[in-house]
C-alpha atoms as a PDB file:
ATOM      1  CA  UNK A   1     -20.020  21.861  -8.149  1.00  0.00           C
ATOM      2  CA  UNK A   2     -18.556  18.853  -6.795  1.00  0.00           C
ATOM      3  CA  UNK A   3     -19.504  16.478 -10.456  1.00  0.00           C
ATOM      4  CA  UNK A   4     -18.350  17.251 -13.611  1.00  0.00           C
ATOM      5  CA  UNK A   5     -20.595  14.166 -14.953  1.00  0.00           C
ATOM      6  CA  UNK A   6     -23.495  15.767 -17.132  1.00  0.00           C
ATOM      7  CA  UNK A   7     -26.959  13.833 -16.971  1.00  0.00           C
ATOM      8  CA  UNK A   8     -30.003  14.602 -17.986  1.00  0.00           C
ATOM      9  CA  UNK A   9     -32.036  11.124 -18.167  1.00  0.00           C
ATOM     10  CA  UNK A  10     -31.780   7.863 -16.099  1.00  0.00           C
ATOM     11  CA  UNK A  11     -32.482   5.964 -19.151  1.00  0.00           C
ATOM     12  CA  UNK A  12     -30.047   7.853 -21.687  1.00  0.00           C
ATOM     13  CA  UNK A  13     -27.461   7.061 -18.811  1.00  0.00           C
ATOM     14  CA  UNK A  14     -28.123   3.415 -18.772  1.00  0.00           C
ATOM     15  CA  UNK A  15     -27.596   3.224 -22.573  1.00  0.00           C
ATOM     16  CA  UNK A  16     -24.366   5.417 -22.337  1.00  0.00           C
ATOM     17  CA  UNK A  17     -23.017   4.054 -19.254  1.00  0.00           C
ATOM     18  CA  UNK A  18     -25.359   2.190 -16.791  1.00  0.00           C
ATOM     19  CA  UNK A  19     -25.103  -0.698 -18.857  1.00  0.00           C
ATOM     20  CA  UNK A  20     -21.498  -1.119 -18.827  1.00  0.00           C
ATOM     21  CA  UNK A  21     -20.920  -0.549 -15.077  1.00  0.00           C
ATOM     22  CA  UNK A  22     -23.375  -3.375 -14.516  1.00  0.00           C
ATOM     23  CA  UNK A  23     -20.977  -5.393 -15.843  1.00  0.00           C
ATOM     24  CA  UNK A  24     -17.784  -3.973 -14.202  1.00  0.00           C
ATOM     25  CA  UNK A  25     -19.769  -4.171 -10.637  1.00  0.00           C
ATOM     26  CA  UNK A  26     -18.909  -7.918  -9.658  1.00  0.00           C
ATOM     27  CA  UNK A  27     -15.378  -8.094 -11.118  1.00  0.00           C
ATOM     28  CA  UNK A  28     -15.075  -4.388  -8.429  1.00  0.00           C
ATOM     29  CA  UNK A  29     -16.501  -6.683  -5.713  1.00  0.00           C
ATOM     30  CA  UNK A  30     -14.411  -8.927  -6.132  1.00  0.00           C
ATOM     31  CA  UNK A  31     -11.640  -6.904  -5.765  1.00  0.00           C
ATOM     32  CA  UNK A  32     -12.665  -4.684  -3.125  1.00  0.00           C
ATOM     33  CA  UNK A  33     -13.972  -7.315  -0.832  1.00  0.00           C
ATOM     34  CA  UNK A  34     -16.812  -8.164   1.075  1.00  0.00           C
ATOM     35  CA  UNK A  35     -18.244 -10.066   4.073  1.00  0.00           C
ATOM     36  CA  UNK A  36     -21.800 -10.834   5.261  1.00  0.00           C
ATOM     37  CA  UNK A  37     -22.976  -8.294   7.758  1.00  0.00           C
ATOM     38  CA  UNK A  38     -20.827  -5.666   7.007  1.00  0.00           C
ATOM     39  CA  UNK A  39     -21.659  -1.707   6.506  1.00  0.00           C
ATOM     40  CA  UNK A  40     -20.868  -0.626   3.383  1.00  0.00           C
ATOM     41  CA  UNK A  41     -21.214   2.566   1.678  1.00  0.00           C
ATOM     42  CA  UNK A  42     -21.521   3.515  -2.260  1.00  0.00           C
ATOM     43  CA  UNK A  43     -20.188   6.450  -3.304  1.00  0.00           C
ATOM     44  CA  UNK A  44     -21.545   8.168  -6.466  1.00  0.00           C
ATOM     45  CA  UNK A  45     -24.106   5.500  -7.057  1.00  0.00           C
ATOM     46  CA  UNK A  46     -25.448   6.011 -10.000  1.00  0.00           C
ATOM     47  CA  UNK A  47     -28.350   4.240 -10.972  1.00  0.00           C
ATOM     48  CA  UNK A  48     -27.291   1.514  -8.586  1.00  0.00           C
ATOM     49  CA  UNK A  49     -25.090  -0.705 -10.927  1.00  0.00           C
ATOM     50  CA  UNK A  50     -23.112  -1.240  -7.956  1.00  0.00           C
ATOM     51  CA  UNK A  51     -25.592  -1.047  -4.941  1.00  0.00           C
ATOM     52  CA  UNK A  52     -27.756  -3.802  -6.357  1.00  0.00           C
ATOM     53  CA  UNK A  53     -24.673  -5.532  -7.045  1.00  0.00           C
ATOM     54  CA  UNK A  54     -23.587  -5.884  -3.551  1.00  0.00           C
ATOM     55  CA  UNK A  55     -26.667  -6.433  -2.111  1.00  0.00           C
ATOM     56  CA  UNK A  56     -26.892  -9.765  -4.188  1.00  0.00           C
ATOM     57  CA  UNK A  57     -23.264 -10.589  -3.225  1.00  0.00           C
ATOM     58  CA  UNK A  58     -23.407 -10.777   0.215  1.00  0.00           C
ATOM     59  CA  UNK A  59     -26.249 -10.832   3.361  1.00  0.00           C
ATOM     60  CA  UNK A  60     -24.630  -7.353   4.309  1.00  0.00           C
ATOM     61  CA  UNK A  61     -26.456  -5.640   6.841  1.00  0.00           C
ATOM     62  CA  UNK A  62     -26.378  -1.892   5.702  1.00  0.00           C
ATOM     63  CA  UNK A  63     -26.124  -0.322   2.431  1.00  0.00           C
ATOM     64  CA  UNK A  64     -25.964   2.926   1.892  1.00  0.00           C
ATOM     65  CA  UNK A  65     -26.122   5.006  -1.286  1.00  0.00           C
ATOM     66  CA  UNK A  66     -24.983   8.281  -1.943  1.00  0.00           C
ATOM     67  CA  UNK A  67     -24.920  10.644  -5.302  1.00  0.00           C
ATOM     68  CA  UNK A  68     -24.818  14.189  -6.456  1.00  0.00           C
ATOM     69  CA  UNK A  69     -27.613  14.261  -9.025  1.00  0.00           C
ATOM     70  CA  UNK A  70     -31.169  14.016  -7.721  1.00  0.00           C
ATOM     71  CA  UNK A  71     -31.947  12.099 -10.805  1.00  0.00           C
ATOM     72  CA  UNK A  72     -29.766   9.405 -10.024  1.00  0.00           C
ATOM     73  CA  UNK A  73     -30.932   9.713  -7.002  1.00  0.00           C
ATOM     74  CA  UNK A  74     -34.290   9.529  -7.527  1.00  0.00           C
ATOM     75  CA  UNK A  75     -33.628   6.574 -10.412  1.00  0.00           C
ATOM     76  CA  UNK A  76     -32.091   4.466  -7.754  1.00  0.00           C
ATOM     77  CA  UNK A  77     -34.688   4.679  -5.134  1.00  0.00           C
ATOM     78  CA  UNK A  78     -37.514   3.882  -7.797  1.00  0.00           C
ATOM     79  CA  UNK A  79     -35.654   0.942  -8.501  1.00  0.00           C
ATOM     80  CA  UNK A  80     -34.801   0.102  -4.762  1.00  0.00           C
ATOM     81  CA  UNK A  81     -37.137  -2.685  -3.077  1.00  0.00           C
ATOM     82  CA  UNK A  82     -34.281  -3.880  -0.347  1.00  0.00           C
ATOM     83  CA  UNK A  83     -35.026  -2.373   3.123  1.00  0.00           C
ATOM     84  CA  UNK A  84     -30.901  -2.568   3.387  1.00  0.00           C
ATOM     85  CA  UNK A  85     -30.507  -0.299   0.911  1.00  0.00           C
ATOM     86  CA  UNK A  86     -30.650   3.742   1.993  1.00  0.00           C
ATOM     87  CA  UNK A  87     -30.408   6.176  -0.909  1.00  0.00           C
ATOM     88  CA  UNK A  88     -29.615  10.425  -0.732  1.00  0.00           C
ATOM     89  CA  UNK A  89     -28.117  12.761  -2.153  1.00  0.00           C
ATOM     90  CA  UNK A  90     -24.663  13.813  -0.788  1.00  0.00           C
ATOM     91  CA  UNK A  91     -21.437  15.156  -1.934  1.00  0.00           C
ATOM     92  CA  UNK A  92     -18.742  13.064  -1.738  1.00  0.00           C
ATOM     93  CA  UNK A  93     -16.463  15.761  -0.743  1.00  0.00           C
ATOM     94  CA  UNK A  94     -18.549  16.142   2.510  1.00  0.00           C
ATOM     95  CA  UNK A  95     -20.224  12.802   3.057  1.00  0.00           C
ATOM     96  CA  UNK A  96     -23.345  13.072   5.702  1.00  0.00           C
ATOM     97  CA  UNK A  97     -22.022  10.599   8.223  1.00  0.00           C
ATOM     98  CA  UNK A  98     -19.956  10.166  11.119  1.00  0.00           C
ATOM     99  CA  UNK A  99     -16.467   9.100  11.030  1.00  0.00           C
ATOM    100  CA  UNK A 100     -16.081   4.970  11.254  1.00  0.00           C
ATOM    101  CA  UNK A 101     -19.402   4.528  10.294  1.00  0.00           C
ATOM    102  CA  UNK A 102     -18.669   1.978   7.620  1.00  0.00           C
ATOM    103  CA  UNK A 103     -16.598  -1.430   7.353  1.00  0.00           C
ATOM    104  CA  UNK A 104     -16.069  -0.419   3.292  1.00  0.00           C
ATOM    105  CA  UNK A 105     -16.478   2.878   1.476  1.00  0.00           C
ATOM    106  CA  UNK A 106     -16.714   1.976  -2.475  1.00  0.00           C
ATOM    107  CA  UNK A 107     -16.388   4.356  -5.513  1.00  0.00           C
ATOM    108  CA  UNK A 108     -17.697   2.993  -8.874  1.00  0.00           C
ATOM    109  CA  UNK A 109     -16.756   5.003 -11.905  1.00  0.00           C
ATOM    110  CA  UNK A 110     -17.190   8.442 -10.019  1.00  0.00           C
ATOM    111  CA  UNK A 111     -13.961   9.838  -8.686  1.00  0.00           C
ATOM    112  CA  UNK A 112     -12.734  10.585 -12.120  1.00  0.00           C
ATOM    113  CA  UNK A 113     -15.451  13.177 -12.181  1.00  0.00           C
ATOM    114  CA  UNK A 114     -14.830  14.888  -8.806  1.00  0.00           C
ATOM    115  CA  UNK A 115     -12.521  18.166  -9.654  1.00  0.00           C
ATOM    116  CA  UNK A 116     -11.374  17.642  -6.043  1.00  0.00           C
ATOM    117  CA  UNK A 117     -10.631  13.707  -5.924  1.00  0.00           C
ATOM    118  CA  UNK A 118      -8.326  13.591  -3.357  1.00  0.00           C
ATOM    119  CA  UNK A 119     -11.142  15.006  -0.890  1.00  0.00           C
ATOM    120  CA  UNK A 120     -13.383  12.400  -1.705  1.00  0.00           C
ATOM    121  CA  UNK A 121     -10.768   9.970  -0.591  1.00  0.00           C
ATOM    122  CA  UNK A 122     -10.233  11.193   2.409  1.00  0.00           C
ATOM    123  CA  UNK A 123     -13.963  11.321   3.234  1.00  0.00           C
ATOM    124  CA  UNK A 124     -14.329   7.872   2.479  1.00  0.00           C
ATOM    125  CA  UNK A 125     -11.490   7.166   4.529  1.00  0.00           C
ATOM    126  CA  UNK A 126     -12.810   8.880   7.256  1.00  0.00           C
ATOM    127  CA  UNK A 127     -16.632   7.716   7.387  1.00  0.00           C
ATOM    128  CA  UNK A 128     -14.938   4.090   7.190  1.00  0.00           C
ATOM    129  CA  UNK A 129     -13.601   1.670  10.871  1.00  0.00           C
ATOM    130  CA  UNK A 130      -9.857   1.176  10.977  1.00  0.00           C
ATOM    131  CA  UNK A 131      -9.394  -1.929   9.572  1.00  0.00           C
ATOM    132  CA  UNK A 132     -11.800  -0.778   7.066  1.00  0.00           C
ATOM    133  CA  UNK A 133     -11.875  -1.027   3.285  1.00  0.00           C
ATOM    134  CA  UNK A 134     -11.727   1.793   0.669  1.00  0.00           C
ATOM    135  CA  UNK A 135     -11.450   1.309  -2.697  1.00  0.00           C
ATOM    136  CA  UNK A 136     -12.286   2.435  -5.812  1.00  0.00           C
ATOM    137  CA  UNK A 137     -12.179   2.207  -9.779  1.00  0.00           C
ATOM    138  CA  UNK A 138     -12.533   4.771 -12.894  1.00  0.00           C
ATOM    139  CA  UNK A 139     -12.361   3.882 -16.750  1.00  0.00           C
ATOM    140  CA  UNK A 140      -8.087   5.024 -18.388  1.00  0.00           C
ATOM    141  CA  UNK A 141      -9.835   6.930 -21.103  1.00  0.00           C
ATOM    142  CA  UNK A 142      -6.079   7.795 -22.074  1.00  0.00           C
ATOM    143  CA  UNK A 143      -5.455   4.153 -23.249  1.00  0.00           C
ATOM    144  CA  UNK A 144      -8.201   1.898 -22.249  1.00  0.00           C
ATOM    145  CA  UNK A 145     -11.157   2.728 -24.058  1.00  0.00           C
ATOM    146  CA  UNK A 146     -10.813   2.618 -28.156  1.00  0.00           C
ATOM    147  CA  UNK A 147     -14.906   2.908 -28.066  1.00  0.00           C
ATOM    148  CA  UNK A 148     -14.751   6.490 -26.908  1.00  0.00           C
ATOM    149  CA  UNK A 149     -11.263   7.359 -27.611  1.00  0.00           C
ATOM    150  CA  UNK A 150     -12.596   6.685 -31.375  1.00  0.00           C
ATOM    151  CA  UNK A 151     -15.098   9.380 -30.847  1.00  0.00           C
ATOM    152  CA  UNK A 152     -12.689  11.764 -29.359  1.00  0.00           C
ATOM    153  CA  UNK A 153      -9.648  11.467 -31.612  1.00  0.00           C
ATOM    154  CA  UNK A 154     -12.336  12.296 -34.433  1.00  0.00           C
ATOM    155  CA  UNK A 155     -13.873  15.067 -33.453  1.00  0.00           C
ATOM    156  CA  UNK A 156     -10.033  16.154 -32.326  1.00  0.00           C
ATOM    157  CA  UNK A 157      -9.370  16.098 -35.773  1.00  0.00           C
ATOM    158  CA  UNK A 158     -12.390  18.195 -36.608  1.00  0.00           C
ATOM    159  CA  UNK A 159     -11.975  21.497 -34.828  1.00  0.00           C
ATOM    160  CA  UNK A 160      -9.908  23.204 -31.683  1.00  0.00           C
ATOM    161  CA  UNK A 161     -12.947  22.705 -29.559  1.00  0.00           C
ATOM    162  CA  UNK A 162     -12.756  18.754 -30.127  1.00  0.00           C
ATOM    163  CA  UNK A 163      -8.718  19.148 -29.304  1.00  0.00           C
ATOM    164  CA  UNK A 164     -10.069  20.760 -26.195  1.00  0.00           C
ATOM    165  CA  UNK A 165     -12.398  18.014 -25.633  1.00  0.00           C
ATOM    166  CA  UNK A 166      -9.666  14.814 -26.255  1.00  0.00           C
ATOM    167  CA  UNK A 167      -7.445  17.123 -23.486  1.00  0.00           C
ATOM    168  CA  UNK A 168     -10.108  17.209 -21.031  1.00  0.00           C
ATOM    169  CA  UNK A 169     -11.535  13.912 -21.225  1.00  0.00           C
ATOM    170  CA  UNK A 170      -7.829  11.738 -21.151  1.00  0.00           C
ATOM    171  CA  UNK A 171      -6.356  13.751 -18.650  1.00  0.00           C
ATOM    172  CA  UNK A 172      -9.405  13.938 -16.011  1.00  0.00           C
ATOM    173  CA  UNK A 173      -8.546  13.031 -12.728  1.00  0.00           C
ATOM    174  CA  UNK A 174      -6.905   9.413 -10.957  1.00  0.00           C
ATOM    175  CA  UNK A 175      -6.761   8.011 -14.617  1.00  0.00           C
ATOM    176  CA  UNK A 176      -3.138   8.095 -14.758  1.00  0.00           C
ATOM    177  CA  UNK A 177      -1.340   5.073 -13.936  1.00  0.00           C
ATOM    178  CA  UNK A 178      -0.437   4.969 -10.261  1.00  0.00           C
ATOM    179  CA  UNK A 179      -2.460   7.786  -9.338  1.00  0.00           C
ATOM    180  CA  UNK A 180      -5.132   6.299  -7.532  1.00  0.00           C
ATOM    181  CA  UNK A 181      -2.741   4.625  -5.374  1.00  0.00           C
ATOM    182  CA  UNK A 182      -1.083   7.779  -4.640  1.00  0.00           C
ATOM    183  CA  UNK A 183      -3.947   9.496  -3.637  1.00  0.00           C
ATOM    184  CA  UNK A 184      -4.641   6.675  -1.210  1.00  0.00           C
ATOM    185  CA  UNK A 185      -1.636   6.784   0.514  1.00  0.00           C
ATOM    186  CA  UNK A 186      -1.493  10.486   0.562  1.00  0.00           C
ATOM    187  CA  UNK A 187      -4.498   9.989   2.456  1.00  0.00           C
ATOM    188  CA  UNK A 188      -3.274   8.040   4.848  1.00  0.00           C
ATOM    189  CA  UNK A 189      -4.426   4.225   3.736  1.00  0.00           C
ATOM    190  CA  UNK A 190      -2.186   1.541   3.872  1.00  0.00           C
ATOM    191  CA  UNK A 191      -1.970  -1.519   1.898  1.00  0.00           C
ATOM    192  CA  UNK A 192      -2.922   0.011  -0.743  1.00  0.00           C
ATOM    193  CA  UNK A 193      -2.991  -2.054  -3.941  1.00  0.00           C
ATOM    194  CA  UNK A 194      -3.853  -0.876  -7.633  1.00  0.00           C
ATOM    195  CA  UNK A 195      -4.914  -3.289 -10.674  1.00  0.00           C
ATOM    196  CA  UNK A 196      -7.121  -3.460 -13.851  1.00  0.00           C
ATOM    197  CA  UNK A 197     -10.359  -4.341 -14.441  1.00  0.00           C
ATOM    198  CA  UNK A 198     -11.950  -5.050 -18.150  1.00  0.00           C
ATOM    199  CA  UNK A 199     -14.672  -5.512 -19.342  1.00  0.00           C
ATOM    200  CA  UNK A 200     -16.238  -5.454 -23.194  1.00  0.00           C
ATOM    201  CA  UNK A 201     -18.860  -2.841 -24.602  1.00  0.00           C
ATOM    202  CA  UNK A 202     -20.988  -4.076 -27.287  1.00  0.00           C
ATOM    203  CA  UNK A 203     -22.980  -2.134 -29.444  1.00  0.00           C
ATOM    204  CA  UNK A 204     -25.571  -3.328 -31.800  1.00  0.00           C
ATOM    205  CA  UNK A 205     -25.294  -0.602 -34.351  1.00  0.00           C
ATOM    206  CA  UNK A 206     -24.335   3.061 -34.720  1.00  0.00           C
ATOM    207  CA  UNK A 207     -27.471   4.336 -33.247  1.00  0.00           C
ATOM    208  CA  UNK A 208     -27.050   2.157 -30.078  1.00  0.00           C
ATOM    209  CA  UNK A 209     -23.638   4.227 -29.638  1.00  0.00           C
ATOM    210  CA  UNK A 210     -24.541   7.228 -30.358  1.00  0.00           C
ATOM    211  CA  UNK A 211     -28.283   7.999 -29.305  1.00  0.00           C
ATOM    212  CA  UNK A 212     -27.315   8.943 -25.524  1.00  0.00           C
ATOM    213  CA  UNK A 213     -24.132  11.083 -26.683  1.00  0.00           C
ATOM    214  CA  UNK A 214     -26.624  12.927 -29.646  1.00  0.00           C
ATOM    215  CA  UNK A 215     -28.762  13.358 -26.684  1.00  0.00           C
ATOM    216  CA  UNK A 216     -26.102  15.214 -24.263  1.00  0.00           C
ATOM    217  CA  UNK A 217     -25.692  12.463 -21.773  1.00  0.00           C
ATOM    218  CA  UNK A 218     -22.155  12.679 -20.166  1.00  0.00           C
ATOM    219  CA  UNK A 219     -19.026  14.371 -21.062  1.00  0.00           C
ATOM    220  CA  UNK A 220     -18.874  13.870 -24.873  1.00  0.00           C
ATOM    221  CA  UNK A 221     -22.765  14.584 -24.870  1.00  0.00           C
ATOM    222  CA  UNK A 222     -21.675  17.433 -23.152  1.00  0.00           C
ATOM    223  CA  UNK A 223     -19.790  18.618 -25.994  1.00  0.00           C
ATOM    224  CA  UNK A 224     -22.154  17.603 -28.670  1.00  0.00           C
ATOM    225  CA  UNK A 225     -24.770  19.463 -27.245  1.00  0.00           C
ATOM    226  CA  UNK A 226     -22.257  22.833 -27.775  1.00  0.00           C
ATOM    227  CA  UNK A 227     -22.223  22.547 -31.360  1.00  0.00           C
ATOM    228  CA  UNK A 228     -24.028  24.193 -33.735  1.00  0.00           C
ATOM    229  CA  UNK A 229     -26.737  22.610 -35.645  1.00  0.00           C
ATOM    230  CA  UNK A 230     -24.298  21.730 -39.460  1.00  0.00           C
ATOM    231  CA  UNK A 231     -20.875  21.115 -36.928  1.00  0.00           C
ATOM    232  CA  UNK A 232     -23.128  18.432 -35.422  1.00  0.00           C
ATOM    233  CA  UNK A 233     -24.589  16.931 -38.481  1.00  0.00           C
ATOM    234  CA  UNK A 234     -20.831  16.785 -39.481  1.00  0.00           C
ATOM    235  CA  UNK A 235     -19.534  15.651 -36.258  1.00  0.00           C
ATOM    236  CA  UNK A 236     -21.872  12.756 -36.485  1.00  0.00           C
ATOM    237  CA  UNK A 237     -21.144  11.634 -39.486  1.00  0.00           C
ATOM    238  CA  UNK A 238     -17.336  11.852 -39.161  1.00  0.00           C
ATOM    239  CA  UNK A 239     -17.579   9.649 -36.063  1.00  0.00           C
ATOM    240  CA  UNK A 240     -20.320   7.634 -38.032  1.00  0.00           C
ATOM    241  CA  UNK A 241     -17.389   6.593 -40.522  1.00  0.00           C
ATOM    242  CA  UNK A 242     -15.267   5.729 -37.606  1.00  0.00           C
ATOM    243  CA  UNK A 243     -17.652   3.676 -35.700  1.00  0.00           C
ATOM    244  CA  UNK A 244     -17.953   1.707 -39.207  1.00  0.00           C
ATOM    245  CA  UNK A 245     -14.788   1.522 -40.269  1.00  0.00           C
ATOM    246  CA  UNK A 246     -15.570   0.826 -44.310  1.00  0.00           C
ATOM    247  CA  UNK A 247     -17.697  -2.055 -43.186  1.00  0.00           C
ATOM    248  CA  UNK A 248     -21.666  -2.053 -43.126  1.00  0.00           C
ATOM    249  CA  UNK A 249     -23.122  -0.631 -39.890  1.00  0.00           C
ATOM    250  CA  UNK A 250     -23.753  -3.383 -37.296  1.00  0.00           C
ATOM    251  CA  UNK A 251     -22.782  -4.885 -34.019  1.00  0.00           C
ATOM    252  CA  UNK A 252     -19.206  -3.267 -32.995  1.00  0.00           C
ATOM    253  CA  UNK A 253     -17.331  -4.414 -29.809  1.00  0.00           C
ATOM    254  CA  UNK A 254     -14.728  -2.569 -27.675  1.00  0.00           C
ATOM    255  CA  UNK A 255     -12.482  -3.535 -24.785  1.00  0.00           C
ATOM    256  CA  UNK A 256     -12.264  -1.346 -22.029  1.00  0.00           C
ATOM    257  CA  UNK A 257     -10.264  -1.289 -19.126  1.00  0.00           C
ATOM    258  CA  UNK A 258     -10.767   0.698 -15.281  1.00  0.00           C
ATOM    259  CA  UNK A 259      -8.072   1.244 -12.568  1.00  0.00           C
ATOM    260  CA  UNK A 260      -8.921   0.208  -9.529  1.00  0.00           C
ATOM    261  CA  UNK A 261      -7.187   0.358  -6.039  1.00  0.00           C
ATOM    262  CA  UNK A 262      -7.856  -0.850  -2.158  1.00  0.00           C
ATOM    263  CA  UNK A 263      -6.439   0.953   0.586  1.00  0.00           C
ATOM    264  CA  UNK A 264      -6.786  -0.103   4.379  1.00  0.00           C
ATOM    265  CA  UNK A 265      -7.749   2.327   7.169  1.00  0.00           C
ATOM    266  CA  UNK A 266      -5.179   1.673   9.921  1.00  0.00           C
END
């Protein structure tokens, strides 16, 4: 198992996430750079936030798109009507493609859920030119992400299984500071820069929160989907009160904030 990201439905994951990295895409562009004609490969795409990002950035001459979960997959070549863009299914521990391959290798929101991050690295280091670009960028649920740290500090404070869940989900992998850019040098990149990224999720009401989480989509879904049928009515409606603060439900907005970092293959 080479994803620890749960999904179910393409559409769930656009209201939980897709939505959100649609919007981090271009400001990841920018950073990671790009020129017309290159090669470039997406890792963990998703349902293409960032592949039809950079295809209406630049006149590249290759995309290609790789995930783990045939119903991204499958979401992102339904959506797909560029002949540039090639989507399949790969692990990004072993990527399907011969070393220098690409002029950039780019990671949107995925290696956080790869147990073995530092072997995704390394693959898109190898499948990329020297000279190359990789870079990549995950969400500091630790401390930059009061929307879903709200959820998990409540249901911490509910039972030993939330606990468990707040551990899990802050600590998961490259979200420390610096720890991307470790990783990449480890690896063998040089160059290698780290920064921020943020962006703003904003949620109409409760129910625009909450539907794809109720409905198990990605890691707190996940968890939700564990508890019984009254510790989920209560779960709900403990991070119900949270989401609404003592104020009438309505339109709620968070700032959130992603590591990113740029290595160069020499």
């Amino acid at each position: 198992m080479t994803s620890s990201f749960t999904i179910h439905d393409a559409a769930g994951y656009e209201q939980l996430m897709g939505r959100w990295s649609q919007k981090l895409a271009p400001m990841f562009i920018d950073f990671a750079g790009l020129a017309d004609g290159e090669k470039v490969l997406d890792v963990g795409c998703g349902t293409g936030s960032l592949t039809f990002a950079l295809a209406r950035t630049a006149e590249l001459g290759e995309i290609a798109a790789i995930d783990y979960s045939p119903v991204f997959v499958e979401e992102t070549i339904r959506r797909n009507t560029d002949p540039r863009i090639k989507v399949r299914q790969a692990d990004a521990c072993a990527l399907p493609f011969d070393d220098g391959t690409f002029d950039r290798a780019l990671a949107l929101l995925v290696l956080h859920f790869v147990p073995e991050a530092s072997k995704a690295v390394a693959e898109m280091r190898r499948v990329v030119r020297p000279g190359g670009i990789v870079a990549a960028a995950v969400w500091d649920h630790l401390g930059g992400m009061p929307g879903m740290r709200m959820m998990v500090d409540t249901v911490a404070a509910l039972s030993d299984a939330g606990r468990q869940l707040r551990a899990r989900y802050c600590f998961q992998p490259m979200m420390q500071p610096d720890e991307m850019k470790r990783t990449f040098v480890e690896q063998g990149l040089v160059n290698v820069t780290e920064t921020q990224l943020m962006i703003r999720m904003d949620y109409q009401n409760f129910d625009d929160y909450w539907t794809p989480i109720g409905a198990g989509e990605g890691p707190l879904g996940k968890y939700v989907a564990t508890l019984d049928a009254a510790e989920r009515v209560r779960t709900e409606a403990a991070v119900r009160d949270a989401y609404e603060a003592g104020q009438p439900d309505g339109r709620r907005t968070f700032a959130n904030v992603a590591w990113a970092c740029r290595g160069i293959v020499p």
